[in-house]
N, C-alpha and C. Protein backbone atom coordinates (compact mmCIF):
# COMPACT_ATOMS: atom_id res chain seq x y z
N UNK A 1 88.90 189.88 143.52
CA UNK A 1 90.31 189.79 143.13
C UNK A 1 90.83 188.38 143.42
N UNK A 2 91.51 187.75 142.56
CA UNK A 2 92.08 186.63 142.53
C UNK A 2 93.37 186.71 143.70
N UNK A 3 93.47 185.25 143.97
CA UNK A 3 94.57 185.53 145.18
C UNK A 3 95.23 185.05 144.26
N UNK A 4 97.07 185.51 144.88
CA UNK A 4 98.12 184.97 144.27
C UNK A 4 98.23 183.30 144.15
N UNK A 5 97.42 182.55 145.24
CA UNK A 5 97.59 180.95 144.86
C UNK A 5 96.73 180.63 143.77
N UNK A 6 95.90 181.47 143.71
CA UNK A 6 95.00 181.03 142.62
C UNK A 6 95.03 181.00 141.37
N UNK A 7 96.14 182.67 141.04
CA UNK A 7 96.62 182.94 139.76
C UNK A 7 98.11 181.95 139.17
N UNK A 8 98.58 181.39 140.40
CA UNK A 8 99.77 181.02 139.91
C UNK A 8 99.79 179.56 139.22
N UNK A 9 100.63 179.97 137.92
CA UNK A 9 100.57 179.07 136.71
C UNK A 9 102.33 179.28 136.19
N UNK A 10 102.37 178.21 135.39
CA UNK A 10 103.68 177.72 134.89
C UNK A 10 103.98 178.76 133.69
N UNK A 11 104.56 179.92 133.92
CA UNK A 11 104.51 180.79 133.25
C UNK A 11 105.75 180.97 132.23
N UNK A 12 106.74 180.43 131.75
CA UNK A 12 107.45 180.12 130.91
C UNK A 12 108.43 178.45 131.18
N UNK A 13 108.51 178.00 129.98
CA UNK A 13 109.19 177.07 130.19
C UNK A 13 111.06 177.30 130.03
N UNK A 14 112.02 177.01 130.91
CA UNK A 14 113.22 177.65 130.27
C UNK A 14 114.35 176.51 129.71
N UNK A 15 114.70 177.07 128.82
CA UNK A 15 115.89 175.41 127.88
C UNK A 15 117.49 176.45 127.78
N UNK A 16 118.39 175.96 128.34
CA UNK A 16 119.52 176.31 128.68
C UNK A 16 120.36 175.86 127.00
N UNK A 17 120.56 176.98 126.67
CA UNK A 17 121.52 177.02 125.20
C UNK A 17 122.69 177.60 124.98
N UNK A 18 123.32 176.68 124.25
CA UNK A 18 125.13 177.22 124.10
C UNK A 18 124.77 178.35 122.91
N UNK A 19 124.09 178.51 121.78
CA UNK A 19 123.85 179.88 121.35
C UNK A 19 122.30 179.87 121.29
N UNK A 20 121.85 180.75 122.31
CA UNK A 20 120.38 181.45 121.88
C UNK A 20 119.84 181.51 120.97
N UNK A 21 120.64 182.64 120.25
CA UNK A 21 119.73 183.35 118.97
C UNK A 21 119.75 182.17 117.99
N UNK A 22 120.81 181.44 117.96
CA UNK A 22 120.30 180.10 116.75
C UNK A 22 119.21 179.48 117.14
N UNK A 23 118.81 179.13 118.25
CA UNK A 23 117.80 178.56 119.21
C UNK A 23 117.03 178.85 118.89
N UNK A 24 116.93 180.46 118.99
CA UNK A 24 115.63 181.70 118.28
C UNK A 24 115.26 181.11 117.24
N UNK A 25 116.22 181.14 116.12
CA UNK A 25 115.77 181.43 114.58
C UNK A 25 115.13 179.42 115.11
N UNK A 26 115.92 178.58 115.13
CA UNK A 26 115.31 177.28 114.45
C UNK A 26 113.83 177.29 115.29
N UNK A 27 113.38 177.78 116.00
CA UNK A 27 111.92 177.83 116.97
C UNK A 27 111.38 178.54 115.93
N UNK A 28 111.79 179.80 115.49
CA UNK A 28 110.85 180.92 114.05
C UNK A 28 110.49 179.81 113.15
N UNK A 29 112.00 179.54 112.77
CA UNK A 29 111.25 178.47 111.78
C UNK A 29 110.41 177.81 111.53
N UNK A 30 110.57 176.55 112.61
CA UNK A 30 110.11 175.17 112.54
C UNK A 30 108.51 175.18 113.32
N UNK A 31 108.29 176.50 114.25
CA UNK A 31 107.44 177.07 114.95
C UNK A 31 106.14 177.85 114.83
N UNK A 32 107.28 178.60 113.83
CA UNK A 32 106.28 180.14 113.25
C UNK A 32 106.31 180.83 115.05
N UNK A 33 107.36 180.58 115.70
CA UNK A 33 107.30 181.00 116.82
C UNK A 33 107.88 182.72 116.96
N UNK A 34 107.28 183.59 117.79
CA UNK A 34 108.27 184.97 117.70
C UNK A 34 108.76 185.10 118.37
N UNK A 35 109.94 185.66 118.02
CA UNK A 35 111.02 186.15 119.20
C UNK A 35 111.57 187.38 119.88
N UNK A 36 111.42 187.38 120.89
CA UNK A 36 111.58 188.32 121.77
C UNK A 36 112.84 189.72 120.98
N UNK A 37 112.48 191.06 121.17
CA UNK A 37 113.36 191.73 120.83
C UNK A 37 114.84 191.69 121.09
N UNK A 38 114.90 191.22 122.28
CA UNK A 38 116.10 191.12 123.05
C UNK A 38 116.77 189.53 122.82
N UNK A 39 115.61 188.59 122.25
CA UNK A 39 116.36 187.42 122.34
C UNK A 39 116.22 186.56 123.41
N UNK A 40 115.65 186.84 124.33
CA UNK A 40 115.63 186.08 126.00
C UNK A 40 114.56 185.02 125.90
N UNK A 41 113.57 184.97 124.65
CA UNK A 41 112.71 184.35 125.08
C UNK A 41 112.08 184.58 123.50
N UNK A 42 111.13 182.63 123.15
CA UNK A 42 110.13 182.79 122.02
C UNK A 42 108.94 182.88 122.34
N UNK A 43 108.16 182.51 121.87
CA UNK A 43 106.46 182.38 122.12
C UNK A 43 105.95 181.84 121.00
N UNK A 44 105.16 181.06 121.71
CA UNK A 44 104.72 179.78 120.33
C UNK A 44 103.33 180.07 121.14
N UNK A 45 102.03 180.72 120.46
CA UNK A 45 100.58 180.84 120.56
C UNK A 45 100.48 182.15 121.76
N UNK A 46 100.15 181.83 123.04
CA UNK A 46 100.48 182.55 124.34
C UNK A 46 101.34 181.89 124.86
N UNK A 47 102.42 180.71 124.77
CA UNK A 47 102.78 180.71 126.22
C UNK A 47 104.52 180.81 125.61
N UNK A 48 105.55 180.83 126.92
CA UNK A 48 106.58 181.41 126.57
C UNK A 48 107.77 180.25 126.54
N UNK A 49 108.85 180.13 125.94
CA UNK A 49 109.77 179.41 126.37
C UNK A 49 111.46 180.58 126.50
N UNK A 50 111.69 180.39 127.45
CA UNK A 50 112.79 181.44 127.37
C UNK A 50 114.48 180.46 127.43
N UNK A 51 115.04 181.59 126.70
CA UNK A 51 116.45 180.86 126.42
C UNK A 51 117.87 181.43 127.16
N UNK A 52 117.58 180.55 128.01
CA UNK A 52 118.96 180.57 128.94
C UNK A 52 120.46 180.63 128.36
N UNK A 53 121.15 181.22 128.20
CA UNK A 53 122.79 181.10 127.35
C UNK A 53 123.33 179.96 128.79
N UNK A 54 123.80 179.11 128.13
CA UNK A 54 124.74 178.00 128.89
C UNK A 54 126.10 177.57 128.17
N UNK A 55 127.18 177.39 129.05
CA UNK A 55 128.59 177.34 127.98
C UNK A 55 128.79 176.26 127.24
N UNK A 56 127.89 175.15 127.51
CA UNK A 56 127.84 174.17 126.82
C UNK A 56 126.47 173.18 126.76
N UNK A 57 126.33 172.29 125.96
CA UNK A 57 124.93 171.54 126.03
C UNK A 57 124.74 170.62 127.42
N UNK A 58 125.77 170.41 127.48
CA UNK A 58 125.66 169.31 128.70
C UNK A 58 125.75 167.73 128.44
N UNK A 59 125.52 166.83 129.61
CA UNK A 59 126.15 165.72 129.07
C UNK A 59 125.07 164.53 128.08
N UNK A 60 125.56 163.41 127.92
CA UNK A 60 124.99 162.58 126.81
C UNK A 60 123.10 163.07 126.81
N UNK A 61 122.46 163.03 125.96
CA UNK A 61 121.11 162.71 126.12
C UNK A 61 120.49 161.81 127.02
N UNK A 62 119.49 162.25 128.01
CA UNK A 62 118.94 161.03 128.49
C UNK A 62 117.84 160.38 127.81
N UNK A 63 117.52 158.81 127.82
CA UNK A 63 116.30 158.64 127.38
C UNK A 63 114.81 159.01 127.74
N UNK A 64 113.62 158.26 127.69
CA UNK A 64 112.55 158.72 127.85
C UNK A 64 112.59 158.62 129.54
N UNK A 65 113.24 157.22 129.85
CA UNK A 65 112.75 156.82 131.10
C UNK A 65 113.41 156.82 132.08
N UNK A 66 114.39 157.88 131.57
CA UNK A 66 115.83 158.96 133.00
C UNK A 66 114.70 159.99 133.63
N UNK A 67 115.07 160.17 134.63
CA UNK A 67 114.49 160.62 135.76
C UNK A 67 115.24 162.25 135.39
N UNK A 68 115.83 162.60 134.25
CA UNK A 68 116.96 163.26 133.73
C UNK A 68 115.75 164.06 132.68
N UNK A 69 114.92 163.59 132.21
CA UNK A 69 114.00 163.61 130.78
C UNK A 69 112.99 164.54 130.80
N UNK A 70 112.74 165.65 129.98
CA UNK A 70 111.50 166.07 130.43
C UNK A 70 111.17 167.02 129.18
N UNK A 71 110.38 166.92 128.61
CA UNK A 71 109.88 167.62 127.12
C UNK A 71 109.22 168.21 127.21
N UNK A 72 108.37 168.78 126.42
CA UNK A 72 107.66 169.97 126.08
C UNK A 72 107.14 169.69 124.80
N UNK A 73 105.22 169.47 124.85
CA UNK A 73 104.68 169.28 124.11
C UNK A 73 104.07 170.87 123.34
N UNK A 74 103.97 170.63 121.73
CA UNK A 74 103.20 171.39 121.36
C UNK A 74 102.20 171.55 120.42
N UNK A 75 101.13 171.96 120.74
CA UNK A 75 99.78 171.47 119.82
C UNK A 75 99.94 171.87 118.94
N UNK A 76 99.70 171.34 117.70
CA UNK A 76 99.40 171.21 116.06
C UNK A 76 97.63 170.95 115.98
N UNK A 77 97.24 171.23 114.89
CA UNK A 77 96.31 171.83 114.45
C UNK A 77 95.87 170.67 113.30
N UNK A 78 97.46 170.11 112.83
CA UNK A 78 97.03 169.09 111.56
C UNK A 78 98.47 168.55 111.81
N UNK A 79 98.59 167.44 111.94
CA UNK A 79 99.72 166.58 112.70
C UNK A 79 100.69 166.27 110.91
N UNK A 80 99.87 165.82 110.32
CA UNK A 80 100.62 165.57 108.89
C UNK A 80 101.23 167.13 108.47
N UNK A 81 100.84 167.87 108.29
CA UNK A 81 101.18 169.29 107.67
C UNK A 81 102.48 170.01 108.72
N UNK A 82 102.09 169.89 110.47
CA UNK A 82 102.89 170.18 111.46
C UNK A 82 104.27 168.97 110.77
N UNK A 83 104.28 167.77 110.44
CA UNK A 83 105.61 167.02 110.60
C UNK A 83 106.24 167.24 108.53
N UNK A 84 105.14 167.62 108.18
CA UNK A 84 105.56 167.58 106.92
C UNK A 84 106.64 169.06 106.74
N UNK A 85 106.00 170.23 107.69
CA UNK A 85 106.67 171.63 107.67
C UNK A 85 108.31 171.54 108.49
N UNK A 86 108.29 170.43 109.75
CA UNK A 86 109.17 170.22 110.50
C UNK A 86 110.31 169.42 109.49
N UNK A 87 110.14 168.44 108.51
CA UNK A 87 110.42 167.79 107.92
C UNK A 87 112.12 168.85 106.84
N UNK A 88 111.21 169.83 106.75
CA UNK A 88 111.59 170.88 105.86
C UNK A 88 112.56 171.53 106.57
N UNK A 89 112.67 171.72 107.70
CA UNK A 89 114.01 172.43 108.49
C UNK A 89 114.97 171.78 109.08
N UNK A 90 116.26 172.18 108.99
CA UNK A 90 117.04 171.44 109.52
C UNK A 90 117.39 171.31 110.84
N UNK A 91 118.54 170.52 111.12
CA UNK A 91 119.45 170.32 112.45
C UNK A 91 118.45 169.85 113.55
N UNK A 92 117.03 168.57 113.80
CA UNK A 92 116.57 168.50 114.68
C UNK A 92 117.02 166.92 114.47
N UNK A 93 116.78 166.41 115.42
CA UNK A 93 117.37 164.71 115.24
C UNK A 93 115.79 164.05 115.87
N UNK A 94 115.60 163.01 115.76
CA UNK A 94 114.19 162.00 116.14
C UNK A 94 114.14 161.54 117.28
N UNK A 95 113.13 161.14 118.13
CA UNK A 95 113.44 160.46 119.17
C UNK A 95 112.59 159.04 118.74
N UNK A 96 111.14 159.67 118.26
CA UNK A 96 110.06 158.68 118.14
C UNK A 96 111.00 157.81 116.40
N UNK A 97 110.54 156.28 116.86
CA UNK A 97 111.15 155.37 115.51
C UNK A 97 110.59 155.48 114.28
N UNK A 98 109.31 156.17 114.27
CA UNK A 98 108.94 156.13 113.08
C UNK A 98 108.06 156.86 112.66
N UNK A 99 107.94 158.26 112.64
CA UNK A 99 107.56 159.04 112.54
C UNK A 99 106.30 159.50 113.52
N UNK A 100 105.24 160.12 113.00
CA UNK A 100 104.01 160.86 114.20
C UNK A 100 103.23 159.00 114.53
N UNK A 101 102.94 159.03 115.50
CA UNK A 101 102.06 157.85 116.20
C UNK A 101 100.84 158.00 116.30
N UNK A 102 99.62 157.58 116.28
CA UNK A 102 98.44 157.57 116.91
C UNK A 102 98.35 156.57 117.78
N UNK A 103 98.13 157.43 119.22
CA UNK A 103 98.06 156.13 120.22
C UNK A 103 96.36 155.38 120.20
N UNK A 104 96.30 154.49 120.83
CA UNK A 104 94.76 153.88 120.84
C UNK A 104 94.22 154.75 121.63
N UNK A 105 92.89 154.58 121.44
CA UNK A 105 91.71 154.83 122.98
C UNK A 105 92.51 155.09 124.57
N UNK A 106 92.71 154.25 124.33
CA UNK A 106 93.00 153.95 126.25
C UNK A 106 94.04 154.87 126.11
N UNK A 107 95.15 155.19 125.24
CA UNK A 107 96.16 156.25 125.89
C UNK A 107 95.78 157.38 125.29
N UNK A 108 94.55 157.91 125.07
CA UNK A 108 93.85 159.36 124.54
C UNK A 108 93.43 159.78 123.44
N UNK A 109 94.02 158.39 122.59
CA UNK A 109 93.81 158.74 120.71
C UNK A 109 94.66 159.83 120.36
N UNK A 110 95.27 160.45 120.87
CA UNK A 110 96.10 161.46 120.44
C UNK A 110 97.08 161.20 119.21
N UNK A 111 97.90 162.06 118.11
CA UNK A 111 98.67 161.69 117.38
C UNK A 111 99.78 162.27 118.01
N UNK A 112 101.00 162.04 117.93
CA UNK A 112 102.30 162.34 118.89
C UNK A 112 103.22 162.18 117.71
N UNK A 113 104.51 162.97 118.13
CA UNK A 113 105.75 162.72 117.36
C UNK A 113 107.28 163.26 118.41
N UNK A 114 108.05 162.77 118.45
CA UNK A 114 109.09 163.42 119.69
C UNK A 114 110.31 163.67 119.09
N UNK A 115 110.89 164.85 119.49
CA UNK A 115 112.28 164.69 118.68
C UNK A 115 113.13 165.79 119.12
N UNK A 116 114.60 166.26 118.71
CA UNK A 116 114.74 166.73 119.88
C UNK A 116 115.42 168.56 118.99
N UNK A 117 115.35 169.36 119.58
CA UNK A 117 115.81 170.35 118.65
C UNK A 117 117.30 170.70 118.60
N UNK A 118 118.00 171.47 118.20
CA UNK A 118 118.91 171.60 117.70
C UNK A 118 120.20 171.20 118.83
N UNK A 119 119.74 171.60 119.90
CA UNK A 119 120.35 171.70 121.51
C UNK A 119 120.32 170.49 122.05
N UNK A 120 119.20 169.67 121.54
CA UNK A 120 119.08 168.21 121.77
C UNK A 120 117.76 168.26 122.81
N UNK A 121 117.18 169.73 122.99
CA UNK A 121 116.16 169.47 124.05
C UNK A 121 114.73 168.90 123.53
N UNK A 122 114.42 168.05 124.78
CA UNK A 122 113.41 167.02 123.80
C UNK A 122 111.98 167.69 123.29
N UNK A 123 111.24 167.63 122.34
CA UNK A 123 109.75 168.44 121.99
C UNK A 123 109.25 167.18 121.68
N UNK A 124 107.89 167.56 121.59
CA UNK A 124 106.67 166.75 121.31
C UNK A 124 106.01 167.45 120.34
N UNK A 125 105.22 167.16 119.16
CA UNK A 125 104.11 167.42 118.33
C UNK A 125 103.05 166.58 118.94
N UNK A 126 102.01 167.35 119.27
CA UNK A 126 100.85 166.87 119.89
C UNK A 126 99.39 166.85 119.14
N UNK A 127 98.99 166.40 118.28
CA UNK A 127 97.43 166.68 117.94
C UNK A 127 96.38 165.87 118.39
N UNK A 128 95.08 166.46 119.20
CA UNK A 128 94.18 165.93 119.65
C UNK A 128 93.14 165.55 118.24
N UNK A 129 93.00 164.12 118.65
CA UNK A 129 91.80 163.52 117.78
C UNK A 129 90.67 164.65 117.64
N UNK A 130 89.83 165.20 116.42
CA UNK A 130 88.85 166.27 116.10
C UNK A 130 87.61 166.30 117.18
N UNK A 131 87.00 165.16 117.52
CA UNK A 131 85.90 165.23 118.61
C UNK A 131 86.39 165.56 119.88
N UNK A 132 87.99 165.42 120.53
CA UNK A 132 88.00 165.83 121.71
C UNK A 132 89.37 166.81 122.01
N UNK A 133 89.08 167.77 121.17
CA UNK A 133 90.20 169.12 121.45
C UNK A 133 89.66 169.78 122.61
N UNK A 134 90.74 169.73 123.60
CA UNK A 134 90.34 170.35 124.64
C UNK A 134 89.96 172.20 124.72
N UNK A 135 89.02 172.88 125.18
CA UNK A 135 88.47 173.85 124.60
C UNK A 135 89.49 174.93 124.96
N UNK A 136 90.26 175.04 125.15
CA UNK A 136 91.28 175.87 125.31
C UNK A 136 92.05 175.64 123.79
N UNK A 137 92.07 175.23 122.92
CA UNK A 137 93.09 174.73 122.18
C UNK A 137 91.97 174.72 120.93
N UNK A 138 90.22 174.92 120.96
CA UNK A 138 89.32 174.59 119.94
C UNK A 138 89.09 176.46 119.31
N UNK A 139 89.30 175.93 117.70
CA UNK A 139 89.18 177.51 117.03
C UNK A 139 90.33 178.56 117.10
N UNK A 140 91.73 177.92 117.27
CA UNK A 140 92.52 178.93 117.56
C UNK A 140 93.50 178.96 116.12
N UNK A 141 93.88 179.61 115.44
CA UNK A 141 94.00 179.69 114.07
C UNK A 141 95.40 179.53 114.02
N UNK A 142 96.10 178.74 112.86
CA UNK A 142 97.28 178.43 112.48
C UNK A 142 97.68 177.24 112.82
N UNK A 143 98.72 176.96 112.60
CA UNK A 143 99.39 175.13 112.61
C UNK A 143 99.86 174.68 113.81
N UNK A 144 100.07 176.21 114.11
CA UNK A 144 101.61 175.30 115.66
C UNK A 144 100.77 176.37 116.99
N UNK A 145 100.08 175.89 117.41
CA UNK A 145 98.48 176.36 118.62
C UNK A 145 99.26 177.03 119.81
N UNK A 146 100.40 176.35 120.43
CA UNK A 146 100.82 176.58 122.35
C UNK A 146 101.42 175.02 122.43
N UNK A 147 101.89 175.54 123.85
CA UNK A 147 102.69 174.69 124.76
C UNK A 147 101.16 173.86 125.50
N UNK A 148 101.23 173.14 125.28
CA UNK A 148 100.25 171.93 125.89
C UNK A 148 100.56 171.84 127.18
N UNK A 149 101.80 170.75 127.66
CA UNK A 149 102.58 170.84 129.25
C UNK A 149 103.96 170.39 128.53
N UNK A 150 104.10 170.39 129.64
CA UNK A 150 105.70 170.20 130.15
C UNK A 150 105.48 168.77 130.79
N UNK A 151 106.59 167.60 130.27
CA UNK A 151 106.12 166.41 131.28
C UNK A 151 107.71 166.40 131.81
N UNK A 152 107.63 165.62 133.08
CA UNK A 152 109.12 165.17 133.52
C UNK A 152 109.11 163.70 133.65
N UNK A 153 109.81 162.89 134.20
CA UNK A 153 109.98 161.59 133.91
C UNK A 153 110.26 161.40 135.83
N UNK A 154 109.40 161.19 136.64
CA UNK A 154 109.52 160.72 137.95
C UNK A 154 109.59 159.03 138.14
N UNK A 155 110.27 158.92 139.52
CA UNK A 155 110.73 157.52 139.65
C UNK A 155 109.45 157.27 140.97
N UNK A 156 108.36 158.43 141.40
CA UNK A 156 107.69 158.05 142.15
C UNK A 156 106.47 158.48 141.99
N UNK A 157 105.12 158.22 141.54
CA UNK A 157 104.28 159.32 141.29
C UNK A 157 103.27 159.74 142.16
N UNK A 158 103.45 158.94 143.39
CA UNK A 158 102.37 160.16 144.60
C UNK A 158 103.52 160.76 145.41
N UNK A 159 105.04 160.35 145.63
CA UNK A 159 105.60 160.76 146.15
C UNK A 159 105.87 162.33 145.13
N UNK A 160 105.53 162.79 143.60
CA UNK A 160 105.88 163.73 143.13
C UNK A 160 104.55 164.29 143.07
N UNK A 161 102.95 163.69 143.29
CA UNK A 161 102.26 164.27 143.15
C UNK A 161 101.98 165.25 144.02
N UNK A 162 102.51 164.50 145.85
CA UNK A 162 102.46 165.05 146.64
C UNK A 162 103.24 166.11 146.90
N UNK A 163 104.72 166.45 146.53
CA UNK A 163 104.98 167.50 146.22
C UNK A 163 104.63 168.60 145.61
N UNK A 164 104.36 168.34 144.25
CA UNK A 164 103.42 169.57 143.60
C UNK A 164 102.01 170.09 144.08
N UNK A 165 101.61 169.00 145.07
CA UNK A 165 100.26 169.47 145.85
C UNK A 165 100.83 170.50 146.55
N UNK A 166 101.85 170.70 147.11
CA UNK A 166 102.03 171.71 148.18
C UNK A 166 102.44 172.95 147.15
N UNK A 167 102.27 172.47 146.09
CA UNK A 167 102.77 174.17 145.28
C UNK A 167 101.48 174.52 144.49
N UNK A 168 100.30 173.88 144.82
CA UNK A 168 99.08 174.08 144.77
C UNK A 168 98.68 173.45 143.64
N UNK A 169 99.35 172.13 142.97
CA UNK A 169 98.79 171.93 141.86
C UNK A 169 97.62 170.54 141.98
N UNK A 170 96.58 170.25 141.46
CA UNK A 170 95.78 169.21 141.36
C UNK A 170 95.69 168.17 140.52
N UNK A 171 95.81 167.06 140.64
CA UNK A 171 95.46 166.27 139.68
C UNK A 171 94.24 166.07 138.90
N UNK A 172 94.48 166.38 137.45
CA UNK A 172 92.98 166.35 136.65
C UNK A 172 93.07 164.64 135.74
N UNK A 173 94.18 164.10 135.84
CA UNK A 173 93.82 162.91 134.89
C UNK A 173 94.72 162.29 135.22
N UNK A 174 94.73 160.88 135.33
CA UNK A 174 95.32 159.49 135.34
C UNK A 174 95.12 158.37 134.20
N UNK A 175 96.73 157.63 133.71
CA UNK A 175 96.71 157.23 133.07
C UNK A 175 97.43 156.04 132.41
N UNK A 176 97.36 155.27 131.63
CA UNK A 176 97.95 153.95 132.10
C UNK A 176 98.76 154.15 130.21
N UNK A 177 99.86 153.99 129.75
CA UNK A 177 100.43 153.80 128.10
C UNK A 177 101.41 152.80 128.29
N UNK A 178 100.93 152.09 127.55
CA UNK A 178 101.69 150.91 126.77
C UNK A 178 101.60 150.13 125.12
N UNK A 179 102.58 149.74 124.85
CA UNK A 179 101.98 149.07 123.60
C UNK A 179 102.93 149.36 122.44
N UNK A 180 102.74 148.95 121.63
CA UNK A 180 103.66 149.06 120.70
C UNK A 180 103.87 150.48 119.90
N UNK A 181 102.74 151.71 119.88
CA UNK A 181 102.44 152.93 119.56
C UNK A 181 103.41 153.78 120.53
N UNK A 182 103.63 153.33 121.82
CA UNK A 182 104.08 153.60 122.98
C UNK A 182 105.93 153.74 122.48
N UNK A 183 105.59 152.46 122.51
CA UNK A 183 107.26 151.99 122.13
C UNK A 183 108.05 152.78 121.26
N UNK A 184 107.75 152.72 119.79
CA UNK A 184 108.01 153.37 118.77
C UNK A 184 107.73 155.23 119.16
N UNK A 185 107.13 155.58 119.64
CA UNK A 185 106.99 157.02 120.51
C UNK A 185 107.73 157.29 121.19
N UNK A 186 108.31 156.55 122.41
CA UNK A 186 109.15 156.84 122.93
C UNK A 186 110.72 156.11 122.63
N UNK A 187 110.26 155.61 121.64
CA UNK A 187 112.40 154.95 121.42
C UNK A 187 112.26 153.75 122.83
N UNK A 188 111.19 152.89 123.07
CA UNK A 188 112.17 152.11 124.39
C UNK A 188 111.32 150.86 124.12
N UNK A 189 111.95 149.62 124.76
CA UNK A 189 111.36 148.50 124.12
C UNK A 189 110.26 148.23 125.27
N UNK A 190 109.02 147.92 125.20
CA UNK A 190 107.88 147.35 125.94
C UNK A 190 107.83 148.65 127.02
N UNK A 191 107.59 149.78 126.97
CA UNK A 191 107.28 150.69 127.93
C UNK A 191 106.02 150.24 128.78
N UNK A 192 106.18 150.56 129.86
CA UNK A 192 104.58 150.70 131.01
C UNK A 192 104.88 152.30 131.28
N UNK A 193 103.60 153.30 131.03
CA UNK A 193 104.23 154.61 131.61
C UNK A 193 102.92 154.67 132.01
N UNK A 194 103.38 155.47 133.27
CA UNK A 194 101.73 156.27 134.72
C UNK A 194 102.14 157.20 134.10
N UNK A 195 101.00 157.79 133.11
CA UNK A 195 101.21 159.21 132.93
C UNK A 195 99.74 159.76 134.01
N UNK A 196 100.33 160.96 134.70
CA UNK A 196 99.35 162.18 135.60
C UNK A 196 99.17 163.19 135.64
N UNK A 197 98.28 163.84 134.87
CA UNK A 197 98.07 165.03 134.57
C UNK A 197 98.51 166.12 135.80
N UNK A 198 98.90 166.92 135.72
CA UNK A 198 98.69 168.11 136.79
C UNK A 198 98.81 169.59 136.64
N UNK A 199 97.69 169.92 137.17
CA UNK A 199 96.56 171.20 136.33
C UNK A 199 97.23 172.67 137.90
N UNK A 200 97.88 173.66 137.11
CA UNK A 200 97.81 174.77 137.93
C UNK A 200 96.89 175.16 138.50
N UNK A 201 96.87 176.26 139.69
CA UNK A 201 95.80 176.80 139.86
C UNK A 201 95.19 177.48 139.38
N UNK A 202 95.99 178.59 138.62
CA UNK A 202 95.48 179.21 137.56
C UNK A 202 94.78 178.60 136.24
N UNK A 203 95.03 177.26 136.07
CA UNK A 203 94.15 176.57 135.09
C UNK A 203 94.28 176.66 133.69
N UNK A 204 95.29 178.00 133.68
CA UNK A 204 95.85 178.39 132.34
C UNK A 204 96.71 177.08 131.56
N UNK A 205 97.45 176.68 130.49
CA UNK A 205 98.01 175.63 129.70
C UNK A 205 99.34 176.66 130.23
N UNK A 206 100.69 176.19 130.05
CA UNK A 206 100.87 174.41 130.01
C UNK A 206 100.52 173.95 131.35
N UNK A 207 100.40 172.81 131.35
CA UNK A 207 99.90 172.35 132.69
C UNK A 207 101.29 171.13 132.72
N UNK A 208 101.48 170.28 134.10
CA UNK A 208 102.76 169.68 133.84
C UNK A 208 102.14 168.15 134.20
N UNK A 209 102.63 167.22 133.11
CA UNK A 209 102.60 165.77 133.67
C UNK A 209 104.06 165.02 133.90
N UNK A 210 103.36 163.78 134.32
CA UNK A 210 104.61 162.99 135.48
C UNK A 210 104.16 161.73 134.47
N UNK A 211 105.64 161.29 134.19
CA UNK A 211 105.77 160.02 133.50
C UNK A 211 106.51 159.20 134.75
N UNK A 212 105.99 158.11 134.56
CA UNK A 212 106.67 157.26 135.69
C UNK A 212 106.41 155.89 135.02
């Protein structure tokens, strides 16, 4: 039998909304995500995002590199077809300058796109280059796969790694993004970002990284 430190994983992500159920439908949409009978919560592949009712959105947007910032990536399957379907629904606004990115080598080859949904909360479109889909995410059928992680935007990153160590989480990857792919991705001029993976114990997705 698994112990409780072992099983425990980031088991819904939650986004605080002035109306839910619109929340609902633009996630069905833009998602193919389902929604909970009751409304409390979608699901995009297995993992969950649940919707908090809040009386209002809250204040201005922060950028990438507020300590305020923190998104929620989600894997696509075919990055052109994922932004071409997103393209098609309304009320989401952009973050990234110019549409989906491919970063180089050194920041994972990944294709990326950021933008924010109706509420203004920030998402990611994520597709892994074809030779290195991580096997959790390889053979799983349809366009819009799961919640990848959750990243936040820290102003310290062993001082936050070391925190999440005590809630049992490990570091699986370190990482250095910059560059002009960077830039245009995140809306900011000449970024340096420590991105650090950090893997639950349970090992299950989303897993959470630290932008710094």
């Amino acid at each position: 039998m698994k112990s409780p430190r072992t099983a425990l994983r980031i088991a819904a992500i939650r986004l605080l909304c002035p109306h839910p159920a619109a929340t609902a439908a633009f996630y069905a949409a833009a998602f193919s995500a389902s929604v909970a009978p009751d409304g409390s919560h979608v699901t995009i592949g297995t993992q969950k995002i649940e919707l908090a009712p809040a009386s209002e959105r809250g204040p201005e947007f922060a950028p990438s590199n507020a300590t305020e910032f923190q998104h929620c990536a989600l894997v696509v399957s075919d990055m052109e077809a994922a932004y071409a379907h997103l393209r098609g629904v309304p009320d989401w606004t952009p973050i990234s300058r110019a549409g989906p990115e491919r970063l180089p080598a050194s920041s994972g080859g990944v294709s990326a796109f950021k933008f924010r949904d109706p509420d203004g909360h920030p998402l990611e479109l994520l597709a892994f280059p074809p030779n290195a889909v991580p096997p959790v995410w390889r053979d799983r059928p349809g366009l819009f796969l799961g919640i990848d992680h959750t990243a936040i935007t820290v102003a310290d990153t062993e001082r936050a790694v070391a925190f999440y160590a005590g809630l049992g989480f490990s570091v699986a990857s370190r990482g250095l993004n910059r560059g002009p792919e960077q830039a245009r991705l995140d809306a900011l001029d000449d970024p340096v970002v420590e991105v650090t993976g950090l893997t639950p114990p349970g090992g299950v997705p989303p897993h959470l990284e630290l932008l710094c």
